[in-house]
N, C-alpha and C. Protein backbone atom coordinates (compact mmCIF):
# COMPACT_ATOMS: atom_id res chain seq x y z
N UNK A 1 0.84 -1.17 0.00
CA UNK A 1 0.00 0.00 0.00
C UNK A 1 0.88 1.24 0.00
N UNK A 2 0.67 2.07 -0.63
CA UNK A 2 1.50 2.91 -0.83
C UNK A 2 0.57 4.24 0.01
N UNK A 3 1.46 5.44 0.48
CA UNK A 3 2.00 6.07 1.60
C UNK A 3 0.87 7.30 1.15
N UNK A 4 0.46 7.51 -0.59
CA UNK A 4 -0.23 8.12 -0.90
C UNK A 4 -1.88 7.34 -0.54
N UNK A 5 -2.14 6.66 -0.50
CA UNK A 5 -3.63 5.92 -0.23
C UNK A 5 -4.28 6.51 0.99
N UNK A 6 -3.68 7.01 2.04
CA UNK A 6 -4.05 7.90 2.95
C UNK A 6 -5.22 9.36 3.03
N UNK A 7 -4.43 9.79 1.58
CA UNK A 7 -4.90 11.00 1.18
C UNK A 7 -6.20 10.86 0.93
N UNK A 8 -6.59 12.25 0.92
CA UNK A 8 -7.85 12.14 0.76
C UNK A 8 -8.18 11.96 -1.01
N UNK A 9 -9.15 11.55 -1.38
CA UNK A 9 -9.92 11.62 -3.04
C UNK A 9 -9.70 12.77 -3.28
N UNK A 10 -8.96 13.65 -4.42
CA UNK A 10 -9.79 15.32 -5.09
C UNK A 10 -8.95 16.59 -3.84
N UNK A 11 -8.90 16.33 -2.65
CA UNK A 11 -7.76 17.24 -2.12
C UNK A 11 -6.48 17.70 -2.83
N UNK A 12 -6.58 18.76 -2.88
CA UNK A 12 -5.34 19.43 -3.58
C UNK A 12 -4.64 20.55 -2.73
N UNK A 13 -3.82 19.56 -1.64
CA UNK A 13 -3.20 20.58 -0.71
C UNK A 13 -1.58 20.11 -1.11
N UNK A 14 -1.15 21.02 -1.50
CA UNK A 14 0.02 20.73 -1.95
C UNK A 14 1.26 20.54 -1.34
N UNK A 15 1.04 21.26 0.32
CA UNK A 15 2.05 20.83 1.07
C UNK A 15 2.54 19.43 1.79
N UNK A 16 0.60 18.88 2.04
CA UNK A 16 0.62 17.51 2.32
C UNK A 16 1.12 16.48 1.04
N UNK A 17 0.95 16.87 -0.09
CA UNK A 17 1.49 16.39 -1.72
C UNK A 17 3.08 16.04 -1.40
N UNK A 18 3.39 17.21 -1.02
CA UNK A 18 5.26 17.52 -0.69
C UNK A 18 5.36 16.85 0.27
N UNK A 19 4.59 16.88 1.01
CA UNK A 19 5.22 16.22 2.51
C UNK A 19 5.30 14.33 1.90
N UNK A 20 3.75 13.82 1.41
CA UNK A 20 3.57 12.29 1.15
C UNK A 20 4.92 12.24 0.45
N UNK A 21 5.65 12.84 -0.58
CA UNK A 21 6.24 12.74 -1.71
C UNK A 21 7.83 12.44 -1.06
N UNK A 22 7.85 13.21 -0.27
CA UNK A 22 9.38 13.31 0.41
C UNK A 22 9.30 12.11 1.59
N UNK A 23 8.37 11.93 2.43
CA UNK A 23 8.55 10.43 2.91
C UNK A 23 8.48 8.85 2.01
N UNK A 24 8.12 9.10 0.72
CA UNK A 24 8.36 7.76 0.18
C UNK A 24 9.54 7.88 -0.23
N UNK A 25 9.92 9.11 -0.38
CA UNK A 25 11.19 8.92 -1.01
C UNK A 25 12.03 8.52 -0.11
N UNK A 26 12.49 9.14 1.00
CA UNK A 26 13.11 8.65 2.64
C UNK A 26 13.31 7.28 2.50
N UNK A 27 11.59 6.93 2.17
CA UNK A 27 11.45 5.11 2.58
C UNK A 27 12.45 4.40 1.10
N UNK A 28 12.24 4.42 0.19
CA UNK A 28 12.61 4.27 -1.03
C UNK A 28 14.50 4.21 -1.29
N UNK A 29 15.31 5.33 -1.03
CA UNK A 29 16.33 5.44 -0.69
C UNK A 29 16.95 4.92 0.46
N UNK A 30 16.35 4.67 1.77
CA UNK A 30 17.18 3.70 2.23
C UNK A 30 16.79 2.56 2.03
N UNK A 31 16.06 1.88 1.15
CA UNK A 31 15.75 0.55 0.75
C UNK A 31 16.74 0.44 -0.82
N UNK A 32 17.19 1.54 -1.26
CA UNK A 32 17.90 1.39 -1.88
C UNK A 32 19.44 1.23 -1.56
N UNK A 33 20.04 1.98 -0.73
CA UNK A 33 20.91 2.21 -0.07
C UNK A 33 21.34 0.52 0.67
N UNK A 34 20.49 -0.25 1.07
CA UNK A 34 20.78 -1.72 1.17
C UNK A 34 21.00 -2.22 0.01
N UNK A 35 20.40 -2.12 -0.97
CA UNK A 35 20.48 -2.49 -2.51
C UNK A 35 21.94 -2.27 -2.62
N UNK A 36 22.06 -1.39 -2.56
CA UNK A 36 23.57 -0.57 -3.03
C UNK A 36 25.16 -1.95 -2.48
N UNK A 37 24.74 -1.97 -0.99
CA UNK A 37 25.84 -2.30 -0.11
C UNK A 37 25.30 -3.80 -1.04
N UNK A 38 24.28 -4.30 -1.13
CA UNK A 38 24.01 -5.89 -0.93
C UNK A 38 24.74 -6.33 -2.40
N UNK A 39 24.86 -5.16 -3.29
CA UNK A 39 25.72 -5.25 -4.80
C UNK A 39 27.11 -4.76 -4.62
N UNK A 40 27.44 -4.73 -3.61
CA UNK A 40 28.76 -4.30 -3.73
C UNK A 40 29.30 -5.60 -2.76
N UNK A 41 28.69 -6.09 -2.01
CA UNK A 41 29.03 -7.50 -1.36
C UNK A 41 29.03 -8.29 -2.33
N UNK A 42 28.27 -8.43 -3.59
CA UNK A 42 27.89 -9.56 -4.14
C UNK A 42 29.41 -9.39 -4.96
N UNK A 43 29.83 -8.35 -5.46
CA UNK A 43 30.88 -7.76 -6.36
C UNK A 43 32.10 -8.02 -5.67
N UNK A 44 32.05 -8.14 -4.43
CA UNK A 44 33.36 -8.49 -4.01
C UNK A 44 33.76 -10.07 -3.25
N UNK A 45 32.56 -10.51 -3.46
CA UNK A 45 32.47 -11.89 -2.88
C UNK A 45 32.40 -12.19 -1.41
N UNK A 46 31.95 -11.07 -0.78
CA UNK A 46 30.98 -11.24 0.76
C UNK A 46 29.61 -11.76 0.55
N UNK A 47 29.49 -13.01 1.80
CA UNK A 47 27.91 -13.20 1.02
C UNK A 47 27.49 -13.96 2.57
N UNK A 48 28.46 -13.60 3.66
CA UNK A 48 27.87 -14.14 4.93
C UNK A 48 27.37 -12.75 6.13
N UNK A 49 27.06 -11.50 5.14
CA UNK A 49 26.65 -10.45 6.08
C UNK A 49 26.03 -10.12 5.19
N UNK A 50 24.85 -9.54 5.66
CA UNK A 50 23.83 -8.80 4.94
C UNK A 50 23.80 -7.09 5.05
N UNK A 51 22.90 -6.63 4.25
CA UNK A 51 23.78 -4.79 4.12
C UNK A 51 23.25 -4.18 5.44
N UNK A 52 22.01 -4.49 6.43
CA UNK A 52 21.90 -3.83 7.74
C UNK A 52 22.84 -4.32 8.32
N UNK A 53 23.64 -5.92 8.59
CA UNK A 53 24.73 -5.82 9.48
C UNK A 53 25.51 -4.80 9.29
N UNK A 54 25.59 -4.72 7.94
CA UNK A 54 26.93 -3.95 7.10
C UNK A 54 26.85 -2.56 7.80
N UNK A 55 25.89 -1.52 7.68
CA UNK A 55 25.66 -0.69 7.90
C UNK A 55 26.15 -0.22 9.64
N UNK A 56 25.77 -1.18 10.20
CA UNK A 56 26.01 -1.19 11.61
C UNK A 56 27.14 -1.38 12.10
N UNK A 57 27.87 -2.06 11.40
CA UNK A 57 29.61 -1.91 11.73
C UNK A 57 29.90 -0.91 10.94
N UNK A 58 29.24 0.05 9.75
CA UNK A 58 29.95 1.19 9.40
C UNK A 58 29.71 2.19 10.51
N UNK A 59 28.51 2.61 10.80
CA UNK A 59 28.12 3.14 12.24
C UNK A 59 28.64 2.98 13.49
N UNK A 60 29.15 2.20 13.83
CA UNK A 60 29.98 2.16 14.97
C UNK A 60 30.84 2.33 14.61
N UNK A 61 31.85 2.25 13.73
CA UNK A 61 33.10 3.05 13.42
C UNK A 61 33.91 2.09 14.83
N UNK A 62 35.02 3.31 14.87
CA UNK A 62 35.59 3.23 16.14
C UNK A 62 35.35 3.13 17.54
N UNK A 63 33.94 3.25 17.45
CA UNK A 63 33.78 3.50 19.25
C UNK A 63 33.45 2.33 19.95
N UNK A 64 33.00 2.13 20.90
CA UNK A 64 32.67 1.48 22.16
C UNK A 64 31.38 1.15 22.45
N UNK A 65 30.68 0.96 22.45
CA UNK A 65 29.11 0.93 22.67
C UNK A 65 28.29 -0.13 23.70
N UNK A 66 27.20 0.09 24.09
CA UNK A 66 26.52 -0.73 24.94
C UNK A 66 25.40 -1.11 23.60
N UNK A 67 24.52 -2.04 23.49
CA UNK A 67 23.50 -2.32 22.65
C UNK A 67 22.23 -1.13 23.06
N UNK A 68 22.07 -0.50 24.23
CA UNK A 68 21.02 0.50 23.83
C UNK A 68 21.51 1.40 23.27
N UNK A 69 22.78 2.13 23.38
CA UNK A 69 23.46 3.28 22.75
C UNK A 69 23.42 3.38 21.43
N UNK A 70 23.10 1.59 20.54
CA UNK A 70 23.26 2.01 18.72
C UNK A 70 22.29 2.64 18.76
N UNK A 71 20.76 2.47 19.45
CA UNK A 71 19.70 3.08 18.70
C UNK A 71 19.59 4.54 19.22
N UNK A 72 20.05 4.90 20.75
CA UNK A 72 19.72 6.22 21.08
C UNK A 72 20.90 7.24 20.14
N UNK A 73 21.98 6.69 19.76
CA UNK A 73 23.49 7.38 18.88
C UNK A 73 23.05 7.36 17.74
N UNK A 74 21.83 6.57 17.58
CA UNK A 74 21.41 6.51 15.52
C UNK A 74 21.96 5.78 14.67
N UNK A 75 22.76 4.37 15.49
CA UNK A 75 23.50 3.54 14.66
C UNK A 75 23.14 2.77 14.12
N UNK A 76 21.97 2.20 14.46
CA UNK A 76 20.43 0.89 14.29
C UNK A 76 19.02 1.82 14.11
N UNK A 77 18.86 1.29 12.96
CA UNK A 77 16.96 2.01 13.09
C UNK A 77 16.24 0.82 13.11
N UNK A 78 16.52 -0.49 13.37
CA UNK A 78 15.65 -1.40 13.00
C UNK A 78 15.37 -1.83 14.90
N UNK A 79 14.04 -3.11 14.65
CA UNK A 79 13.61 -3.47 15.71
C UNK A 79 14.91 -5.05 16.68
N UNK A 80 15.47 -5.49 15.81
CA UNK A 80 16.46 -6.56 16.01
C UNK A 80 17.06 -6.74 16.65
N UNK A 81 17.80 -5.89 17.16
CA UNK A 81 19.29 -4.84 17.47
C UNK A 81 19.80 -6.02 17.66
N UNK A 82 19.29 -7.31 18.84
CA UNK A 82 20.18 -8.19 19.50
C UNK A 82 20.28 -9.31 18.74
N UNK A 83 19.61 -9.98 17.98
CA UNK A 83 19.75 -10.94 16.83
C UNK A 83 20.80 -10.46 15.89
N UNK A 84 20.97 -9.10 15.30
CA UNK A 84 21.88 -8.62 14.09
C UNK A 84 23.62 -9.08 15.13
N UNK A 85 23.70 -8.55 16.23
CA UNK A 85 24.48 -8.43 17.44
C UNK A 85 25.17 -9.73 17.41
N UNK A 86 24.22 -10.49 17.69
CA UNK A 86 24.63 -12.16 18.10
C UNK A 86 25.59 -12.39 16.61
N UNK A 87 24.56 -12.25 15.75
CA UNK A 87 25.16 -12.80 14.19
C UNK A 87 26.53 -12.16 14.08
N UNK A 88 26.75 -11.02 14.34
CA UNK A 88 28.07 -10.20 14.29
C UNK A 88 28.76 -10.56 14.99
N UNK A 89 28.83 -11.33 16.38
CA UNK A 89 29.92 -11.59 16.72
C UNK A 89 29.75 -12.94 16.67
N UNK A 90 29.18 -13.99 16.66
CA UNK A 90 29.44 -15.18 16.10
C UNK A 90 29.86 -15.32 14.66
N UNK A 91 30.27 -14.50 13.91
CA UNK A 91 30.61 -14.19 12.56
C UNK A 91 32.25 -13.99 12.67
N UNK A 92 32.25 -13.02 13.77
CA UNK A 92 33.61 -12.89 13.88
C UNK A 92 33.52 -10.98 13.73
N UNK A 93 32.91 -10.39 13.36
CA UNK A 93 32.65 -9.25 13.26
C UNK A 93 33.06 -8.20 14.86
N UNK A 94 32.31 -8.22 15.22
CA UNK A 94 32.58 -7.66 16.64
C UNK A 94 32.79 -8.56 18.09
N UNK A 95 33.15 -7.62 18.71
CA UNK A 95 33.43 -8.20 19.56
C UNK A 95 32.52 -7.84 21.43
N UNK A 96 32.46 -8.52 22.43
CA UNK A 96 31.35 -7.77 23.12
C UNK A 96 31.91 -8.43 24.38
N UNK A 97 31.50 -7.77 25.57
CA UNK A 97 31.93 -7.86 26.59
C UNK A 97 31.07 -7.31 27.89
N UNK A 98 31.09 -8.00 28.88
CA UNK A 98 30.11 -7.32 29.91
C UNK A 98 30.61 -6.38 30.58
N UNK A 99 29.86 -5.22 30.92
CA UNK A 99 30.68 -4.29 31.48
C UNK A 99 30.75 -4.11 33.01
N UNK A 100 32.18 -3.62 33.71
CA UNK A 100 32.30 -4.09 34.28
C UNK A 100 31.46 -3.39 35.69
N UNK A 101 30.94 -1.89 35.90
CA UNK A 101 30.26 -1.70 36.28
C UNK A 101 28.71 -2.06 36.61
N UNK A 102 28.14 -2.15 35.40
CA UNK A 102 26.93 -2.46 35.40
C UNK A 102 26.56 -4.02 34.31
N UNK A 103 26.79 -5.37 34.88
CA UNK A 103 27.26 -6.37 34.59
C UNK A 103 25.96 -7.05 33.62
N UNK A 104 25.09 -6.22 33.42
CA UNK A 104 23.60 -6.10 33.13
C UNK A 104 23.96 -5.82 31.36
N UNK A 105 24.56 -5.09 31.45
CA UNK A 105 24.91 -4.38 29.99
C UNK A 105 26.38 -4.60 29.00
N UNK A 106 25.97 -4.89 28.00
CA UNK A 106 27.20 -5.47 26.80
C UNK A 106 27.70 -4.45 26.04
N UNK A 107 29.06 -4.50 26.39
CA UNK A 107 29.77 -2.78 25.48
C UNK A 107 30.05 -3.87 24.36
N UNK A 108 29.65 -3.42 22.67
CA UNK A 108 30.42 -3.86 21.44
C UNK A 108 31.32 -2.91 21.06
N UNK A 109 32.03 -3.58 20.39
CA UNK A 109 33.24 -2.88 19.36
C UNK A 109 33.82 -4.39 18.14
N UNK A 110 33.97 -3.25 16.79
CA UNK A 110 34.17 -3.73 16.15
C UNK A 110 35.53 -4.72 15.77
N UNK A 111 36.19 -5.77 15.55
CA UNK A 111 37.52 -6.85 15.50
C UNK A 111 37.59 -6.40 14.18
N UNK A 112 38.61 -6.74 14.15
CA UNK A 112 39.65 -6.41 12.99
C UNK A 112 38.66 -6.70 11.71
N UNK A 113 38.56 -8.19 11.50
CA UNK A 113 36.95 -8.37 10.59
C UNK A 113 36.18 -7.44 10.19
N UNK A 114 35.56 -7.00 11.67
CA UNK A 114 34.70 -5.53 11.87
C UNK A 114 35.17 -4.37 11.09
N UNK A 115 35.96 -4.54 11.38
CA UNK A 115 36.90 -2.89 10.24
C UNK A 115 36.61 -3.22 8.67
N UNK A 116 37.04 -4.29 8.70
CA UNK A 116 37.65 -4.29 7.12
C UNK A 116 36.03 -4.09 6.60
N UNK A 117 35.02 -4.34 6.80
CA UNK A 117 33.94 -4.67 6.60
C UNK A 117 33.58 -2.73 6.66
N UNK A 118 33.37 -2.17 7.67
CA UNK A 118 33.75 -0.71 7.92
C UNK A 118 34.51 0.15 6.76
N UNK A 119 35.67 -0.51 6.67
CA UNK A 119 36.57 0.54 5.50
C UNK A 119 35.54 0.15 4.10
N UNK A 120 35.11 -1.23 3.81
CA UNK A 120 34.97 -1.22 2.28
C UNK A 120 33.28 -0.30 2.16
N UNK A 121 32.85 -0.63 2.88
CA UNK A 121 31.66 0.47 3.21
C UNK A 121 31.69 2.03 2.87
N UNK A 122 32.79 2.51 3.94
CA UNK A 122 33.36 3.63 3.67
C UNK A 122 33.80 3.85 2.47
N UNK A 123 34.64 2.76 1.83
CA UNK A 123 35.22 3.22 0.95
C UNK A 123 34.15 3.13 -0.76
N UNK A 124 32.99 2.75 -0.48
CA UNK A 124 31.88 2.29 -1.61
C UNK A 124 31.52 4.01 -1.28
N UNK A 125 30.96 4.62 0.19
CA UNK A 125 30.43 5.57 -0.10
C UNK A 125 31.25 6.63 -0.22
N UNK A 126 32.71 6.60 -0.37
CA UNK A 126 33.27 7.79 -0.66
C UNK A 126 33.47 7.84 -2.23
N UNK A 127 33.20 6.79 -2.81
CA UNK A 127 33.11 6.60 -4.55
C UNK A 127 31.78 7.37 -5.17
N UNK A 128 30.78 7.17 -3.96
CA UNK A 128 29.49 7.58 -4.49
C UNK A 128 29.53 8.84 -4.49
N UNK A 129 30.09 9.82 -3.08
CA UNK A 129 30.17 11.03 -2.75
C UNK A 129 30.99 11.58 -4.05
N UNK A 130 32.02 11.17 -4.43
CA UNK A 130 32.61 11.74 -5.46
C UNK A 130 31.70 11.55 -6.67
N UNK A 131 31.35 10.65 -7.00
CA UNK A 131 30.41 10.15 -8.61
C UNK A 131 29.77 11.72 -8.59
N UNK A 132 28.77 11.84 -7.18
CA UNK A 132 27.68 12.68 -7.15
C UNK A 132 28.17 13.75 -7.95
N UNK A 133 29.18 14.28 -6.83
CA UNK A 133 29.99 15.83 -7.52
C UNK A 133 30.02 15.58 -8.79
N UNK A 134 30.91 14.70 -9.63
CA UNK A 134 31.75 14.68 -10.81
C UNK A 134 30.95 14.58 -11.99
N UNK A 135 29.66 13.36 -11.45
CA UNK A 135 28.59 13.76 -12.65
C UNK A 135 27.46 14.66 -12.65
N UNK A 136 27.33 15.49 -11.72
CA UNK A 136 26.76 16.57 -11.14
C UNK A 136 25.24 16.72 -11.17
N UNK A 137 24.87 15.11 -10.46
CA UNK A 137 23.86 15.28 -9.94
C UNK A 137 23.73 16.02 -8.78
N UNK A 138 24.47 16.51 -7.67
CA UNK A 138 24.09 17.28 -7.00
C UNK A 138 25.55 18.33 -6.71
N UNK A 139 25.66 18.99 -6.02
CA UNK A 139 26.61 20.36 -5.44
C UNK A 139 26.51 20.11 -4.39
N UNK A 140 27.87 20.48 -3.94
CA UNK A 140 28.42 20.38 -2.17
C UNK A 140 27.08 21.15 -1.83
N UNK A 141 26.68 22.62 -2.01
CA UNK A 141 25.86 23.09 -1.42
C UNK A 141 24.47 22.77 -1.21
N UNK A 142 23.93 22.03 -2.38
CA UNK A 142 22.51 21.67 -2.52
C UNK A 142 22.23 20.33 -1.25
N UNK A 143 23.47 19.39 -1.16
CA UNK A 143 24.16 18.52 -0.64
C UNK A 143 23.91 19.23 0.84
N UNK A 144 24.74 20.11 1.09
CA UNK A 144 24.26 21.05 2.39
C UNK A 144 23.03 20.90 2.78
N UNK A 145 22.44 21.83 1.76
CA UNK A 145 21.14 22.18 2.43
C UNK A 145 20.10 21.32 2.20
N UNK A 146 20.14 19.73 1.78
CA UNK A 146 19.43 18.93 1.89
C UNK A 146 19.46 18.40 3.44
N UNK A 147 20.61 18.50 3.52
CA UNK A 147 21.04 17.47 5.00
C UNK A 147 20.33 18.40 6.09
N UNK A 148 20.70 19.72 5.91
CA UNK A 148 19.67 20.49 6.70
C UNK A 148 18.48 20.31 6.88
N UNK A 149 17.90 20.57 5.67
CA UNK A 149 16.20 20.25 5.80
C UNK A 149 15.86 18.82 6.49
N UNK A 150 16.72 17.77 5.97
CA UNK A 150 16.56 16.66 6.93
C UNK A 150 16.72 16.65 8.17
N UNK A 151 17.59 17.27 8.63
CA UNK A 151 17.99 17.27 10.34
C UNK A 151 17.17 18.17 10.74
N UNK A 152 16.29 19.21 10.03
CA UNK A 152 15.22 19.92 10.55
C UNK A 152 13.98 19.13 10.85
N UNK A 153 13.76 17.99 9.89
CA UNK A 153 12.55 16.97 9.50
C UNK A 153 12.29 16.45 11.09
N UNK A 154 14.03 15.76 10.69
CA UNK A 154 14.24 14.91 12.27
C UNK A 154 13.94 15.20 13.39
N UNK A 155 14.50 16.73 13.69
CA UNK A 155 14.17 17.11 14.86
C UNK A 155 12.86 17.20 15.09
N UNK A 156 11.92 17.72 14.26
CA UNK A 156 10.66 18.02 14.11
C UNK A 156 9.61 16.26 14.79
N UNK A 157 9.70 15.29 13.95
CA UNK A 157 9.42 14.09 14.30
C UNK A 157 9.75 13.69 15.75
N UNK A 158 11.14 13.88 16.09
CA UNK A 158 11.53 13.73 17.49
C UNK A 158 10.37 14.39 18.51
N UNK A 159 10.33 16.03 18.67
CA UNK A 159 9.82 16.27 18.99
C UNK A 159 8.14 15.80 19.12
N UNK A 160 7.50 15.17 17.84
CA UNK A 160 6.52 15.16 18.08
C UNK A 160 5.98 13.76 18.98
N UNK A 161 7.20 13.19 19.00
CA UNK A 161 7.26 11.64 20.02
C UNK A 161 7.06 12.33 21.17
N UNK A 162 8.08 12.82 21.61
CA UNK A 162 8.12 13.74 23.16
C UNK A 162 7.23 14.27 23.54
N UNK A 163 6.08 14.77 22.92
CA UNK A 163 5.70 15.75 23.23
C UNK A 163 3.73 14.55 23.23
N UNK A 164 3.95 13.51 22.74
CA UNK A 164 2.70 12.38 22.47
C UNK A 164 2.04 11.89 23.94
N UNK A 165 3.29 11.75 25.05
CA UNK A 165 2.93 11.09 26.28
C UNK A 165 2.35 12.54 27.55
């Protein structure tokens, strides 16, 4: 069912038009954006991680983490967190440990595995970042002020959670 079926019949409000239009797209692009990683695994002959693991060891990067921290830091948007987790380090991917304060809670970080998996990620989307420029579908600036309007979106949505209870 698509995101427009909501709308009303014969309404012609054009901001709600803009608004339906820019959340399928949201939805659409990061369903592509797995597409992307899941062809660049296939291209390099990874085929025992899938592109949300993938994503999630690009997101943690370097740091340290407890499993609630991916989703409150924005590293996980999905419902899983601890199934993707398990698979990653029974994979060999990360690595996890109880912490030693609060013995309740598991700090991850990424193993060497974890990296390499991290760099080729990185290194797929710094090919794309350049493509963008060079075939000039978009400008550093337009580039800017998209990310803006998004982190305006975001905040906006955030808020309207907070503000529900």
């Amino acid at each position: 069912m698509s995101i427009h079926a909501s709308v009303e019949q014969g309404r012609s409000n054009v901001v709600l038009e803009g608004y339906l239009e820019a959340l399928a797209l949201v939805e659409r692009l990061h369903r592509l954006l797995l597409d992307v990683i899941k062809d660049e695994f296939e291209r390099v002959g990874i085929i025992e991680i899938n592109a949300v693991q993938a994503l999630l060891l690009f997101n943690i990067g370097d740091n340290e983490v407890t499993a609630g921290e991916l989703k409150t830091r924005g590293y996980y948007q999905g419902s899983n967190v601890s199934y993707n987790l398990k698979k990653l380090v029974e994979m060999g991917y990360m690595h996890h440990q109880r912490c030693e304060i609060d013995r309740r809670s598991v700090r991850v970080r990424l193993t060497a595995r974890g990296r390499e998996i991290r760099d080729l990620i990185s290194a797929l989307f710094a090919r794309h970042a350049d493509g963008l420029i060079e075939k000039d579908v978009i400008d550093h600036d337009t580039l800017g002020d998209m990310s803006d309007t998004l982190r305006r979106m975001e905040r906006y949505w955030t808020d309207q959670i907070r503000y529900i209870y």
